[in-house]
C-alpha atoms as a PDB file:
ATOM      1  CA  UNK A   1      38.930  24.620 -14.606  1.00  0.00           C
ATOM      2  CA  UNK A   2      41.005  27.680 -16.237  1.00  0.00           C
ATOM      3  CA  UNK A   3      39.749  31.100 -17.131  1.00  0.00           C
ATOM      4  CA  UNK A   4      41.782  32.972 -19.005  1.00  0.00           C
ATOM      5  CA  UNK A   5      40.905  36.615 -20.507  1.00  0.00           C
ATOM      6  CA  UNK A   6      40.799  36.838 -24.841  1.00  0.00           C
ATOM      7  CA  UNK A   7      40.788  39.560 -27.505  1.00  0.00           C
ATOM      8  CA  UNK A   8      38.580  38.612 -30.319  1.00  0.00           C
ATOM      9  CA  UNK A   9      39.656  40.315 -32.921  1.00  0.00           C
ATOM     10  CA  UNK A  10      42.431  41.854 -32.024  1.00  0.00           C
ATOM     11  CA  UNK A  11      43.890  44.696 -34.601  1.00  0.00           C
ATOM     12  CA  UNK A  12      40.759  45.044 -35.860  1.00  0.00           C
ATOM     13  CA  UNK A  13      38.225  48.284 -35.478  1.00  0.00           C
ATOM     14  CA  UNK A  14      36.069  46.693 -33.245  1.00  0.00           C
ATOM     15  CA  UNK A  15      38.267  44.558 -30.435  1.00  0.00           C
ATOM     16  CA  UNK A  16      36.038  42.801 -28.342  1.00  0.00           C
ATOM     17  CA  UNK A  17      36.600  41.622 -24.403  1.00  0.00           C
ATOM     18  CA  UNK A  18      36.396  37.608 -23.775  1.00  0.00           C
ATOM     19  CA  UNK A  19      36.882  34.225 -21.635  1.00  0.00           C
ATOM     20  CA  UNK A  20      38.602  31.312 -22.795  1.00  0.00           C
ATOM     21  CA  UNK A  21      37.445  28.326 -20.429  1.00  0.00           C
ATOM     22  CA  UNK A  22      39.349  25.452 -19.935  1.00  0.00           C
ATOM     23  CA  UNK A  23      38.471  21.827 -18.572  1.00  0.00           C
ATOM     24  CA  UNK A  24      41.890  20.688 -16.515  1.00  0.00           C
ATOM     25  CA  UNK A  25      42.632  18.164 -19.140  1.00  0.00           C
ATOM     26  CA  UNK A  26      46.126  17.049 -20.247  1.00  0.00           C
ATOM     27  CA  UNK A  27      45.277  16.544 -24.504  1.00  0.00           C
ATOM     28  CA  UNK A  28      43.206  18.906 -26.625  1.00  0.00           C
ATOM     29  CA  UNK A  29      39.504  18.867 -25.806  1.00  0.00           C
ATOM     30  CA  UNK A  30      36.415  20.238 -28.235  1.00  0.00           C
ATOM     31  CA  UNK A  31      35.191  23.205 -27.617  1.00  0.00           C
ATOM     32  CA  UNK A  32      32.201  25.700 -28.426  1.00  0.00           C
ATOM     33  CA  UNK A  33      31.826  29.150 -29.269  1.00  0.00           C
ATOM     34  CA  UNK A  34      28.901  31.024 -27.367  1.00  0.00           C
ATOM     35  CA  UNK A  35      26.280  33.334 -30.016  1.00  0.00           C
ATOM     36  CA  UNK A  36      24.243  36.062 -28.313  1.00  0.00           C
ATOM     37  CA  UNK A  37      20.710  36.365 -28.905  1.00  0.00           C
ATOM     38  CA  UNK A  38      19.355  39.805 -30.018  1.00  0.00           C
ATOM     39  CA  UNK A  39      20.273  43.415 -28.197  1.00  0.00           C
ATOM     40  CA  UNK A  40      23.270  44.342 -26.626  1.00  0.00           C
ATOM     41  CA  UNK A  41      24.743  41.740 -24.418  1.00  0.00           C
ATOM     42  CA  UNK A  42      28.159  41.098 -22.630  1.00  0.00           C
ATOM     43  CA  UNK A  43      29.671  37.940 -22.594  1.00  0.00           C
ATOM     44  CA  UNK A  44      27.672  35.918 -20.390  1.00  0.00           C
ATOM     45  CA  UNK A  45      24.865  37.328 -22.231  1.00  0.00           C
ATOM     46  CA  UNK A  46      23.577  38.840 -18.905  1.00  0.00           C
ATOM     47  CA  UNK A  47      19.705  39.712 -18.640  1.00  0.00           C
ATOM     48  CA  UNK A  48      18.255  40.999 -15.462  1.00  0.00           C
ATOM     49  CA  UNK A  49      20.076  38.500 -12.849  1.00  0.00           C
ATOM     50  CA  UNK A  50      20.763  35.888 -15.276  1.00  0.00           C
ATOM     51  CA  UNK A  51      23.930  34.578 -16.817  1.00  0.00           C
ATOM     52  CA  UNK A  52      23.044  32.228 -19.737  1.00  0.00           C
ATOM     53  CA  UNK A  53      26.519  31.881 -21.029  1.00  0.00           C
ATOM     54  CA  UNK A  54      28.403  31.595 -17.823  1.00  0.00           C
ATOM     55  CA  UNK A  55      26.145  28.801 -16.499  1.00  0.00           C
ATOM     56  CA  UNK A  56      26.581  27.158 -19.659  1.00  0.00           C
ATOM     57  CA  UNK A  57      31.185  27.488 -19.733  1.00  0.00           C
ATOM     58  CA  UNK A  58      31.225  26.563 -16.306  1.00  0.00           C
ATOM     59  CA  UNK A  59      28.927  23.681 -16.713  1.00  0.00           C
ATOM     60  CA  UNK A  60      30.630  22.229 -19.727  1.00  0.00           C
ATOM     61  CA  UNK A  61      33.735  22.625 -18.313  1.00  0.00           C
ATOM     62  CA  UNK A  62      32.721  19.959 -15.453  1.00  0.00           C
ATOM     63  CA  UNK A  63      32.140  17.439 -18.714  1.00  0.00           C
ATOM     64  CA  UNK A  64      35.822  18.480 -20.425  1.00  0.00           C
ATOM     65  CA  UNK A  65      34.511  21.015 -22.664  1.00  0.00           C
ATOM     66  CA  UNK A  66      36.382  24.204 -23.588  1.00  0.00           C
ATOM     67  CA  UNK A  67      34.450  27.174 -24.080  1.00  0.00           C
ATOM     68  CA  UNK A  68      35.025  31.278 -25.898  1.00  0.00           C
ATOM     69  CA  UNK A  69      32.254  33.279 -25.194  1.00  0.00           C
ATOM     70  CA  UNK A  70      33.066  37.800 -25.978  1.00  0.00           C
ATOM     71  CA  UNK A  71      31.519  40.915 -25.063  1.00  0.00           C
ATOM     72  CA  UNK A  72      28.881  41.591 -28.195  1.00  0.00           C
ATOM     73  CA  UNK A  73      29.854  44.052 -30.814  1.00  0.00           C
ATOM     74  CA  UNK A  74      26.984  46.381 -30.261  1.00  0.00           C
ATOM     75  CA  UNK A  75      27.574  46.053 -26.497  1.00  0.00           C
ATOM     76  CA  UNK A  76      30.875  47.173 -26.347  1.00  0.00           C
ATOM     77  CA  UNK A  77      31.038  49.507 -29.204  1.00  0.00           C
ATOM     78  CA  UNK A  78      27.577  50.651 -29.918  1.00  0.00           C
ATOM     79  CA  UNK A  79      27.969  54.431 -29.685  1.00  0.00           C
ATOM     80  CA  UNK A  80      31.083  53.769 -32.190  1.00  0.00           C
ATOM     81  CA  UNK A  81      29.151  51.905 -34.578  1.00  0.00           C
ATOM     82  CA  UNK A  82      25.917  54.569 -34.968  1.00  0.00           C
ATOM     83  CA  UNK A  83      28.416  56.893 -35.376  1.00  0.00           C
ATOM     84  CA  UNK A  84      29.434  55.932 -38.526  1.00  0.00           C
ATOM     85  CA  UNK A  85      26.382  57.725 -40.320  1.00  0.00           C
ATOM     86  CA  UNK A  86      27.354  55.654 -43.924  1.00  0.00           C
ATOM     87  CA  UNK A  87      27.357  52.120 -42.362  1.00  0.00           C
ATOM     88  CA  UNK A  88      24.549  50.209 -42.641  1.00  0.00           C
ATOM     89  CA  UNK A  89      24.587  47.364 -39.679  1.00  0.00           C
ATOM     90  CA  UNK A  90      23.343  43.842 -40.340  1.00  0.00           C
ATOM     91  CA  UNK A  91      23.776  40.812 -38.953  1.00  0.00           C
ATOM     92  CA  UNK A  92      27.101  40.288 -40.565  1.00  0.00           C
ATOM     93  CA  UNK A  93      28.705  43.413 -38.862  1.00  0.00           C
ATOM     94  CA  UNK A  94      26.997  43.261 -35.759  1.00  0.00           C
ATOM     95  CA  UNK A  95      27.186  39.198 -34.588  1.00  0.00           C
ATOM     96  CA  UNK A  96      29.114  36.997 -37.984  1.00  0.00           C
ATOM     97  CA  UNK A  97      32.494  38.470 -38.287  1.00  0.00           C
ATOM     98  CA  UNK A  98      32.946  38.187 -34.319  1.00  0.00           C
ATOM     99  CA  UNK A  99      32.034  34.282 -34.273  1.00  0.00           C
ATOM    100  CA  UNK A 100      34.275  33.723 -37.380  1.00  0.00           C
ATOM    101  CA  UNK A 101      37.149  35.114 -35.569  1.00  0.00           C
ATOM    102  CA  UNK A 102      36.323  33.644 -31.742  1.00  0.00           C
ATOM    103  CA  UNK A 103      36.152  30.273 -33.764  1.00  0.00           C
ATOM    104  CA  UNK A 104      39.480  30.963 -35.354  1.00  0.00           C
ATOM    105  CA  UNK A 105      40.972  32.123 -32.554  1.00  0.00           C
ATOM    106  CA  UNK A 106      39.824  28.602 -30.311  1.00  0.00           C
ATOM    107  CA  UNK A 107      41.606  26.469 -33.419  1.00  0.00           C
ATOM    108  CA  UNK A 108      44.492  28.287 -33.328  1.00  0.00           C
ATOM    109  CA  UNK A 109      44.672  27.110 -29.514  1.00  0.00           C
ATOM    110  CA  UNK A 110      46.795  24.075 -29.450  1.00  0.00           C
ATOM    111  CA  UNK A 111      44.994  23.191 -26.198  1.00  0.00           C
ATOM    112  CA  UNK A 112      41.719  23.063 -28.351  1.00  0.00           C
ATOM    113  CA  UNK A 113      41.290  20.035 -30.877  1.00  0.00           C
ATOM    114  CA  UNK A 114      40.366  22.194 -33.686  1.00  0.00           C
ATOM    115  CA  UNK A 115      38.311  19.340 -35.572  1.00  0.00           C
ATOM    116  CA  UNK A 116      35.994  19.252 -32.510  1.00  0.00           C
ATOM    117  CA  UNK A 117      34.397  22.756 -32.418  1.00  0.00           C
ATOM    118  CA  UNK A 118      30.652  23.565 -31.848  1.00  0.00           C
ATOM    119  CA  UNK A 119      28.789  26.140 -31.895  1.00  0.00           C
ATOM    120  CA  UNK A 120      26.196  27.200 -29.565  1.00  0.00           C
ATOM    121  CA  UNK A 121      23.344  30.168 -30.788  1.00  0.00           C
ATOM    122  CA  UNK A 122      20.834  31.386 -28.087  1.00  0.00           C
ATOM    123  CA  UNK A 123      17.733  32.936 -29.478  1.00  0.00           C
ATOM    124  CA  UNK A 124      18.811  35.052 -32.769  1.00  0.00           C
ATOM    125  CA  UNK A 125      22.221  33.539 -32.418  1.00  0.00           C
ATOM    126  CA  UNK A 126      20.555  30.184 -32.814  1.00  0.00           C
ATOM    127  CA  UNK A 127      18.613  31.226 -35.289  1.00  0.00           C
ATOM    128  CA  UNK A 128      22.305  32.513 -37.276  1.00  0.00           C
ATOM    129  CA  UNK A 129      24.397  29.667 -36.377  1.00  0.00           C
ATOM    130  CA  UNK A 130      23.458  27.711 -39.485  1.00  0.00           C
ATOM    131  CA  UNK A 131      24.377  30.689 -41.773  1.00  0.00           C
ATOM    132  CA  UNK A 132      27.717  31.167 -39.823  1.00  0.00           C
ATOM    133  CA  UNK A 133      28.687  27.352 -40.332  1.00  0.00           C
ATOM    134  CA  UNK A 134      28.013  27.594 -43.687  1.00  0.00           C
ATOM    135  CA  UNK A 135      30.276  31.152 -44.080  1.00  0.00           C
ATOM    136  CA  UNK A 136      33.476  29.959 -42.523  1.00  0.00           C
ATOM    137  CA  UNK A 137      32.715  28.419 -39.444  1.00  0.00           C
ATOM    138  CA  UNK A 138      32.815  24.886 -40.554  1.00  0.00           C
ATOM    139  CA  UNK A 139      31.625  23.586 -37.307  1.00  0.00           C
ATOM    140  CA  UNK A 140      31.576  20.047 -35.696  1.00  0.00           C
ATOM    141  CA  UNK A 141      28.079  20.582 -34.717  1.00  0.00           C
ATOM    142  CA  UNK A 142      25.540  22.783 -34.309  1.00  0.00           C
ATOM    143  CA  UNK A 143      23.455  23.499 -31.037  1.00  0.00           C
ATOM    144  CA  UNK A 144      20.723  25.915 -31.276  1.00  0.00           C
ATOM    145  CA  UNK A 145      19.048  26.948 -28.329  1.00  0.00           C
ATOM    146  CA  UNK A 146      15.328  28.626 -28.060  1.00  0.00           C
ATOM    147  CA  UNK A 147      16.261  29.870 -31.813  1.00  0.00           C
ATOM    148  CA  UNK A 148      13.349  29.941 -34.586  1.00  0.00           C
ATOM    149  CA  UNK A 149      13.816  28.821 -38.346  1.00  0.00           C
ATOM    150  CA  UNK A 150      11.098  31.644 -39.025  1.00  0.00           C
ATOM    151  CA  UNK A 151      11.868  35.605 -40.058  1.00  0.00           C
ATOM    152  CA  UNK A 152      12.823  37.704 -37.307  1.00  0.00           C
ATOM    153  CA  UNK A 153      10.116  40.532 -38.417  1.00  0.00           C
ATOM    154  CA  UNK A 154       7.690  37.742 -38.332  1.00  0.00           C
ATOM    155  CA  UNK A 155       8.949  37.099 -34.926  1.00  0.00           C
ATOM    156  CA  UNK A 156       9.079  40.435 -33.763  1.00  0.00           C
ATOM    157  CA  UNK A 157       5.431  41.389 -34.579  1.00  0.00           C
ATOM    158  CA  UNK A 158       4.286  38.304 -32.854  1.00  0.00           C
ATOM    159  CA  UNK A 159       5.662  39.324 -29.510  1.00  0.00           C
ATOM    160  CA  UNK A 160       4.649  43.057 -29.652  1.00  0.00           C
ATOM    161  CA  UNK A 161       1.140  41.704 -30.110  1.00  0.00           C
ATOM    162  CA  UNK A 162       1.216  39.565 -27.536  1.00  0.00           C
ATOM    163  CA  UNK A 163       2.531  42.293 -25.220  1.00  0.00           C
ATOM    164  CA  UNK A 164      -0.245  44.758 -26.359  1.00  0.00           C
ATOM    165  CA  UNK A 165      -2.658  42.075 -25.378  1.00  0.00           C
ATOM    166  CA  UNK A 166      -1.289  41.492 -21.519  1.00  0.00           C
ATOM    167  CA  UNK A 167      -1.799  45.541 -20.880  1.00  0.00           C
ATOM    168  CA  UNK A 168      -4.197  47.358 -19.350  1.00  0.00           C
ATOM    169  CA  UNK A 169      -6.949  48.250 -21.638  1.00  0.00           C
ATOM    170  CA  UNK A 170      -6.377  52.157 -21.701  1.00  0.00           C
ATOM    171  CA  UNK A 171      -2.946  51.273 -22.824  1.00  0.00           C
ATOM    172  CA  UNK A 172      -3.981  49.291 -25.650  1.00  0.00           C
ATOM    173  CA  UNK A 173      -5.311  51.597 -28.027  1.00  0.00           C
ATOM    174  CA  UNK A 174      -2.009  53.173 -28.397  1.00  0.00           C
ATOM    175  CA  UNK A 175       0.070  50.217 -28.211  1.00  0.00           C
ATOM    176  CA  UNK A 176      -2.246  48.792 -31.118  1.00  0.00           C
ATOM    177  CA  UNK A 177      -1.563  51.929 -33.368  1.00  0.00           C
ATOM    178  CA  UNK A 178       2.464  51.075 -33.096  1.00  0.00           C
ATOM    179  CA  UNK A 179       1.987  47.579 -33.790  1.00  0.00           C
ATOM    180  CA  UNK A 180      -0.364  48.820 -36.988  1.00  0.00           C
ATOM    181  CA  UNK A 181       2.928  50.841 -37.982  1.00  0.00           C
ATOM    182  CA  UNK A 182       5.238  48.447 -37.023  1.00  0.00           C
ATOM    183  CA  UNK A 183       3.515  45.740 -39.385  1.00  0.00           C
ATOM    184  CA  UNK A 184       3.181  48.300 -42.480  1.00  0.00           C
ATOM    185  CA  UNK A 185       6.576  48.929 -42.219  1.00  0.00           C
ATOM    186  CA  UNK A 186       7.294  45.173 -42.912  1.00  0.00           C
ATOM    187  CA  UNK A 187       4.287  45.240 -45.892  1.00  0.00           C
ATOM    188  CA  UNK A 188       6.460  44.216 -49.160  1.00  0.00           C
ATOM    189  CA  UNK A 189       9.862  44.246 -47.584  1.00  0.00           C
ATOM    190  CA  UNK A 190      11.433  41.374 -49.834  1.00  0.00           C
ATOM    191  CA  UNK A 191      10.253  43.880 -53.193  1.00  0.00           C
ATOM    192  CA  UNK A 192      12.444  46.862 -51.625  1.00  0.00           C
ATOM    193  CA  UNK A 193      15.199  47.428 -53.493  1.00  0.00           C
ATOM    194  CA  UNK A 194      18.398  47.273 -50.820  1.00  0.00           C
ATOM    195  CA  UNK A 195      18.769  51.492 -51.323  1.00  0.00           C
ATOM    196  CA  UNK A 196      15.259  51.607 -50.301  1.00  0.00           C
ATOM    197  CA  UNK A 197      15.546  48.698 -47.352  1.00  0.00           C
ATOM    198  CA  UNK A 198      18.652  51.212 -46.515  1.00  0.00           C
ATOM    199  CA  UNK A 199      16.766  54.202 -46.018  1.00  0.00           C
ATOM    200  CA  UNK A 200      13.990  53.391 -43.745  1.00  0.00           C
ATOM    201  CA  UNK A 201      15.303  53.817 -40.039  1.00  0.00           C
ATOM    202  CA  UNK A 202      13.972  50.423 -37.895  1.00  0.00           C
ATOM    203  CA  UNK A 203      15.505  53.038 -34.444  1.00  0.00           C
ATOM    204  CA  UNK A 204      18.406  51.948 -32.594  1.00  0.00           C
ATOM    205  CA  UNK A 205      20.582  52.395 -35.704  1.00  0.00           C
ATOM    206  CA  UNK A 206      19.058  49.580 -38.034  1.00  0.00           C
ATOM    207  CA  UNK A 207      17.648  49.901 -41.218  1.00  0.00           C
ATOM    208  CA  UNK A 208      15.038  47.776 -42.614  1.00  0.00           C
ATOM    209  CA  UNK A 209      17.708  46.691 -44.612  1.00  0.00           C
ATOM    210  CA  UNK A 210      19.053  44.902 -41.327  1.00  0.00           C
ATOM    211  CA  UNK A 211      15.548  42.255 -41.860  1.00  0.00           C
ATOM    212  CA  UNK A 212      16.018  42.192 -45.260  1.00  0.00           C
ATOM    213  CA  UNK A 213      19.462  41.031 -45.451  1.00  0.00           C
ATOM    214  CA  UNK A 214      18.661  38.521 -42.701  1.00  0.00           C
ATOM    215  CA  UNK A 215      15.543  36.872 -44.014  1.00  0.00           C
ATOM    216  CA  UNK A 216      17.050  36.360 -47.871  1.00  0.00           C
ATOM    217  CA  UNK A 217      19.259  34.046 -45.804  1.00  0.00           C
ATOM    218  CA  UNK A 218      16.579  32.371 -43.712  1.00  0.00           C
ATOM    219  CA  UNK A 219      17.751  29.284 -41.325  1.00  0.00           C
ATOM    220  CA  UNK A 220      15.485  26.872 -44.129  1.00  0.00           C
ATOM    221  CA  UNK A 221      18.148  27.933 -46.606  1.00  0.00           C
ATOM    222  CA  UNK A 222      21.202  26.123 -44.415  1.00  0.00           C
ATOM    223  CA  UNK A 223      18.881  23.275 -42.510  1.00  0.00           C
ATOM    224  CA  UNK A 224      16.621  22.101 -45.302  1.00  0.00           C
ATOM    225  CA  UNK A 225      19.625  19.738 -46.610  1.00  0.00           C
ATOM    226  CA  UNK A 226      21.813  19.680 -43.296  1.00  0.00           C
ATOM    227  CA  UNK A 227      23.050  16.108 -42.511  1.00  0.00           C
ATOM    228  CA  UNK A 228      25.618  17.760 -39.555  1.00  0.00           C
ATOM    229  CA  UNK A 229      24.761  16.821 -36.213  1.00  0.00           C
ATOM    230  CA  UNK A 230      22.601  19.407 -34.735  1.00  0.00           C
ATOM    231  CA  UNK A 231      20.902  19.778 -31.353  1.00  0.00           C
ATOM    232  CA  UNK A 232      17.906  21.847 -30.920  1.00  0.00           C
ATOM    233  CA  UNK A 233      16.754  22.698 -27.588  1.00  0.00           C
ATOM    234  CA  UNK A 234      13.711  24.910 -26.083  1.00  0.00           C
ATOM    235  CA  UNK A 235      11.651  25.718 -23.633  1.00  0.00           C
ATOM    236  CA  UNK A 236       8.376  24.531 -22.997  1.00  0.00           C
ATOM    237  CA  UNK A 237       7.423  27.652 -21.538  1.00  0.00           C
ATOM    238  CA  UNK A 238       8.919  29.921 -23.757  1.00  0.00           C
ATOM    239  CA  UNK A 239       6.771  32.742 -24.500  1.00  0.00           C
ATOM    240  CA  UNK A 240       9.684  34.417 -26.972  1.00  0.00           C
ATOM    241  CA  UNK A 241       9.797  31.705 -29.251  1.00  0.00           C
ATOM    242  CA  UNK A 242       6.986  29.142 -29.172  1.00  0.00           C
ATOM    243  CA  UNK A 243       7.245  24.903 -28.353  1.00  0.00           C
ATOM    244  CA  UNK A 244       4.417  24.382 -30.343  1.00  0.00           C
ATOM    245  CA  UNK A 245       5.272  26.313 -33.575  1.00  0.00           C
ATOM    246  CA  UNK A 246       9.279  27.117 -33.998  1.00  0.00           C
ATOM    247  CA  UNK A 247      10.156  23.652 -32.132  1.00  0.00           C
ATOM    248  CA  UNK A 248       7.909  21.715 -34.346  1.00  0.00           C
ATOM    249  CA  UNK A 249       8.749  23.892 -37.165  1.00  0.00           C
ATOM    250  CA  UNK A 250      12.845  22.795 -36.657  1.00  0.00           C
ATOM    251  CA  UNK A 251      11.412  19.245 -36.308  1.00  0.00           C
ATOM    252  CA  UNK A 252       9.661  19.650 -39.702  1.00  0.00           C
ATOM    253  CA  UNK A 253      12.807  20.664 -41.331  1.00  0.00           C
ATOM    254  CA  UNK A 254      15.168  18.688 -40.208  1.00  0.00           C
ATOM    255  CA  UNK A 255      13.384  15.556 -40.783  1.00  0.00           C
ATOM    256  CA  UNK A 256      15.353  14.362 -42.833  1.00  0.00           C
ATOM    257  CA  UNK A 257      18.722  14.595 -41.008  1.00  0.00           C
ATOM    258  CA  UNK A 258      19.297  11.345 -39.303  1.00  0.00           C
ATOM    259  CA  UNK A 259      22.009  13.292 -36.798  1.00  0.00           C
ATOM    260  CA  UNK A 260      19.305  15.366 -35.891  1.00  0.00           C
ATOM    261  CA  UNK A 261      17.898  15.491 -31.915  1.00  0.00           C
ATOM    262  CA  UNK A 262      15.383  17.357 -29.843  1.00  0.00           C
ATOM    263  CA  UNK A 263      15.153  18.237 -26.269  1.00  0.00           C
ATOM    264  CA  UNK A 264      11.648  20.255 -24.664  1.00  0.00           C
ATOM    265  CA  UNK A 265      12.183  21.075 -21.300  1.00  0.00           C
ATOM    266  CA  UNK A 266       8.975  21.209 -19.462  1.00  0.00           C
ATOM    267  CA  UNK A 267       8.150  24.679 -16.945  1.00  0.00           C
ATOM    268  CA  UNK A 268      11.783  26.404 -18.358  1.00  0.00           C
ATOM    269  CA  UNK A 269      11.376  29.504 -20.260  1.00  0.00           C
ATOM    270  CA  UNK A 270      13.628  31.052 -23.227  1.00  0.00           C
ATOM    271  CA  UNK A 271      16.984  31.390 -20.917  1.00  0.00           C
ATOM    272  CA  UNK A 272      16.357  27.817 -19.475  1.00  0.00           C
ATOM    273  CA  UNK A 273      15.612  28.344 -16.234  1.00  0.00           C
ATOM    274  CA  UNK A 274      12.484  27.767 -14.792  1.00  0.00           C
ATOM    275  CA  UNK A 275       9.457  30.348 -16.124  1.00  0.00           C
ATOM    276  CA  UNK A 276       8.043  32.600 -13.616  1.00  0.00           C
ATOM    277  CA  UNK A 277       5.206  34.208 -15.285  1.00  0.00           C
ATOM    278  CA  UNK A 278       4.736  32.949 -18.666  1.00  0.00           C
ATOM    279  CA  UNK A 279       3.931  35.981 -20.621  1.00  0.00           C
ATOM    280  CA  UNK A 280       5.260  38.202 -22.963  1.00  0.00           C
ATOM    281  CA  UNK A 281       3.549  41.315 -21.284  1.00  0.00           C
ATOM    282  CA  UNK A 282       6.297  40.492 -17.946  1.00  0.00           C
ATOM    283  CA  UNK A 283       9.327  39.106 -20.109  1.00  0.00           C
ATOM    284  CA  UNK A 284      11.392  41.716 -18.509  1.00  0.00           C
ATOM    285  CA  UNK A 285       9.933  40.681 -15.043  1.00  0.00           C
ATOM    286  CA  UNK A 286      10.814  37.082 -16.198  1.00  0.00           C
ATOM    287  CA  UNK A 287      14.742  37.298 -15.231  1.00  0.00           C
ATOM    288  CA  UNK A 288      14.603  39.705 -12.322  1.00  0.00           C
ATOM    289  CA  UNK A 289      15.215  36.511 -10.065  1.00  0.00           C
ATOM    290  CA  UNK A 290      18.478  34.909  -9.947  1.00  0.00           C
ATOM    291  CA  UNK A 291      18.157  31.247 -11.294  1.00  0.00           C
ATOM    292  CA  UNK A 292      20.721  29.326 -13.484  1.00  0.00           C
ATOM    293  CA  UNK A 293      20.452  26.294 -16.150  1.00  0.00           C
ATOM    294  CA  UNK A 294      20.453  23.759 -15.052  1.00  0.00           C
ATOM    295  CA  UNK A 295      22.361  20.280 -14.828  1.00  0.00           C
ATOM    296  CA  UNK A 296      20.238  18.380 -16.915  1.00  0.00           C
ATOM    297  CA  UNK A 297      20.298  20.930 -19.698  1.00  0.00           C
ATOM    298  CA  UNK A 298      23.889  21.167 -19.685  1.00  0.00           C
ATOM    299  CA  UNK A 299      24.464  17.788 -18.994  1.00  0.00           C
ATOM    300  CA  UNK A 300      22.527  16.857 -22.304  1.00  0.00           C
ATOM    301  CA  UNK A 301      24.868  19.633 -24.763  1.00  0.00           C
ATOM    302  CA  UNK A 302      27.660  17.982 -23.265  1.00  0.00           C
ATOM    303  CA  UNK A 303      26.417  14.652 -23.683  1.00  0.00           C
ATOM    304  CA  UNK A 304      25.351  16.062 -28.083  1.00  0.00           C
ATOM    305  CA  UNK A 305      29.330  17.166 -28.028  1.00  0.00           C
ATOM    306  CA  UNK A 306      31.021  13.775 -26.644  1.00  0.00           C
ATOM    307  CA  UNK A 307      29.135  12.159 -29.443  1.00  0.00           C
ATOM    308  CA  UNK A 308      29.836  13.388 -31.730  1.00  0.00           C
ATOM    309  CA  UNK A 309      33.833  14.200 -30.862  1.00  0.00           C
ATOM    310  CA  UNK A 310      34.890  10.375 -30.612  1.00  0.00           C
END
């Protein structure tokens, strides 16, 4: 196995810090391109003592598979980007362009077979990876993991309620009035005009414009006529995104796709490693252990990528 260090997008205002993994192969080998999930995340998407994307390059690497994974944009140049008190940040800025040009960056590798790339989403960059295929990524295959075809706002509310309801009960009654805000700020986002969605601040520099934008281009848009091979892959004790609606929901809508497969993982949780506590109110607690994915779940993308690379 190689390592070598990348600049993904090089020249460009926002220049962002990588890995290029390499299986020791002597031919060009398919490859994937690593999405982060939502926040600020370097490139092995490190949370507490975990190291989704690491596990996963290393791992595939065992089975021949090259891998890119970069330092997010808002990780490594979030101060730069709220700076800029005229930009408006939306998914496009803050996790498209980077994918478009990792993924043109691996086919420009002659090491890479360029006809044999995949790409790999984790939580909201599952839930993107279908929009990014479809805007220039022109991918292989798609593997989504722990992603939901439903609205991030819808999403979000979900787990704020659920971690109001694993607090103390002299908590709740203020929790309950942010999560009565939080929800009225979402009350007729879609009949906004974009000027308006642009004006309301969301914190941490977004706009409701940044939910907006994202849900008028809703994973149901890509995946409701998708015949490319896809891979979906969760959890069973995912308390982020949930078994029993968003991996059923992705079942429901990609019915249809006969290149279509499903993998539940019983007792893993939304980095794939095995859950701890099982709530939202202790998410945060829920990495503080160092654990990593695991063969079987890396065994299994590799086994998605062979199959579809002959």
């Amino acid at each position: 196995m190689i390592t070598e260090k990348i600049l993904i997008g090089s020249g460009t205002e926002f220049p962002l810090n990588g890995l290029l993994t390499l299986p020791d192969a002597d031919q060009p080998v398919p490859a994937v391109i690593f999405v982060h999930g939502s926040g600020s995340s370097n490139m092995d998407e490190k949370v507490g003592k975990l190291t989704p994307f690491r596990d996963l390059a290393e791992g595939l690497a065992k089975h021949g598979i090259a891998s890119i994974r970069y330092d997010k944009r808002s990780f490594a140049h979030g101060f730069k980007m709220l700076r800029d008190k005229k930009a408006v940040i939306t998914v496009r800025e803050e996790v498209i362009e980077d994918a478009l040009l990792a993924t043109d960056l691996l086919r420009q590798d002659p090491r890479i077979d360029g006809d044999k790339v995949f790409i790999v989403g984790h939580s909201m960059g599952g839930m993107l990876a279908p929009r990014i295929d479809a805007e220039g990524g022109n991918y292989a295959g798609l593997v989504l993991l722990a992603g939901s075809p439903r609205n991030l706002e819808e999403i979000l509310m979900e787990q704020t309620r659920e971690i109001t309801d694993g607090m103390p009960r002299f908590l709740r009654w203020f929790l309950d009035g942010q999560n009565r805000k939080l929800r009225e700020s979402f009350e007729g986002l879609y009949e906004l005009s974009d000027e308006e969605a642009k004006s309301k601040s969301m914190g941490g520099g977004t706009t409701l414009y940044y939910f907006k934008e994202m849900g008028q281009k809703p994973p149901a848009m890509y995946l409701a006529k998708h015949q490319k091979p896809i891979l979906v892959m969760q959890g069973e004790k995912d308390v982020q995104v949930k078994a029993g609606r968003d991996f059923a929901a992705y079942r429901e809508l990609l019915k249809h796709n006969p290149n279509a497969e499903f993998r539940l993982y019983p007792g893993l949780n939304h980095a794939f490693v095995p859950a701890l506590y099982g709530t939202m109110a202790k998410a945060s607690k829920e990495f503080s252990k160092e654990q990593h994915i695991g063969c079987d779940v890396i065994a299994d993308i590799a086994k998605f990528i062979r199959k579809h690379s002959s």
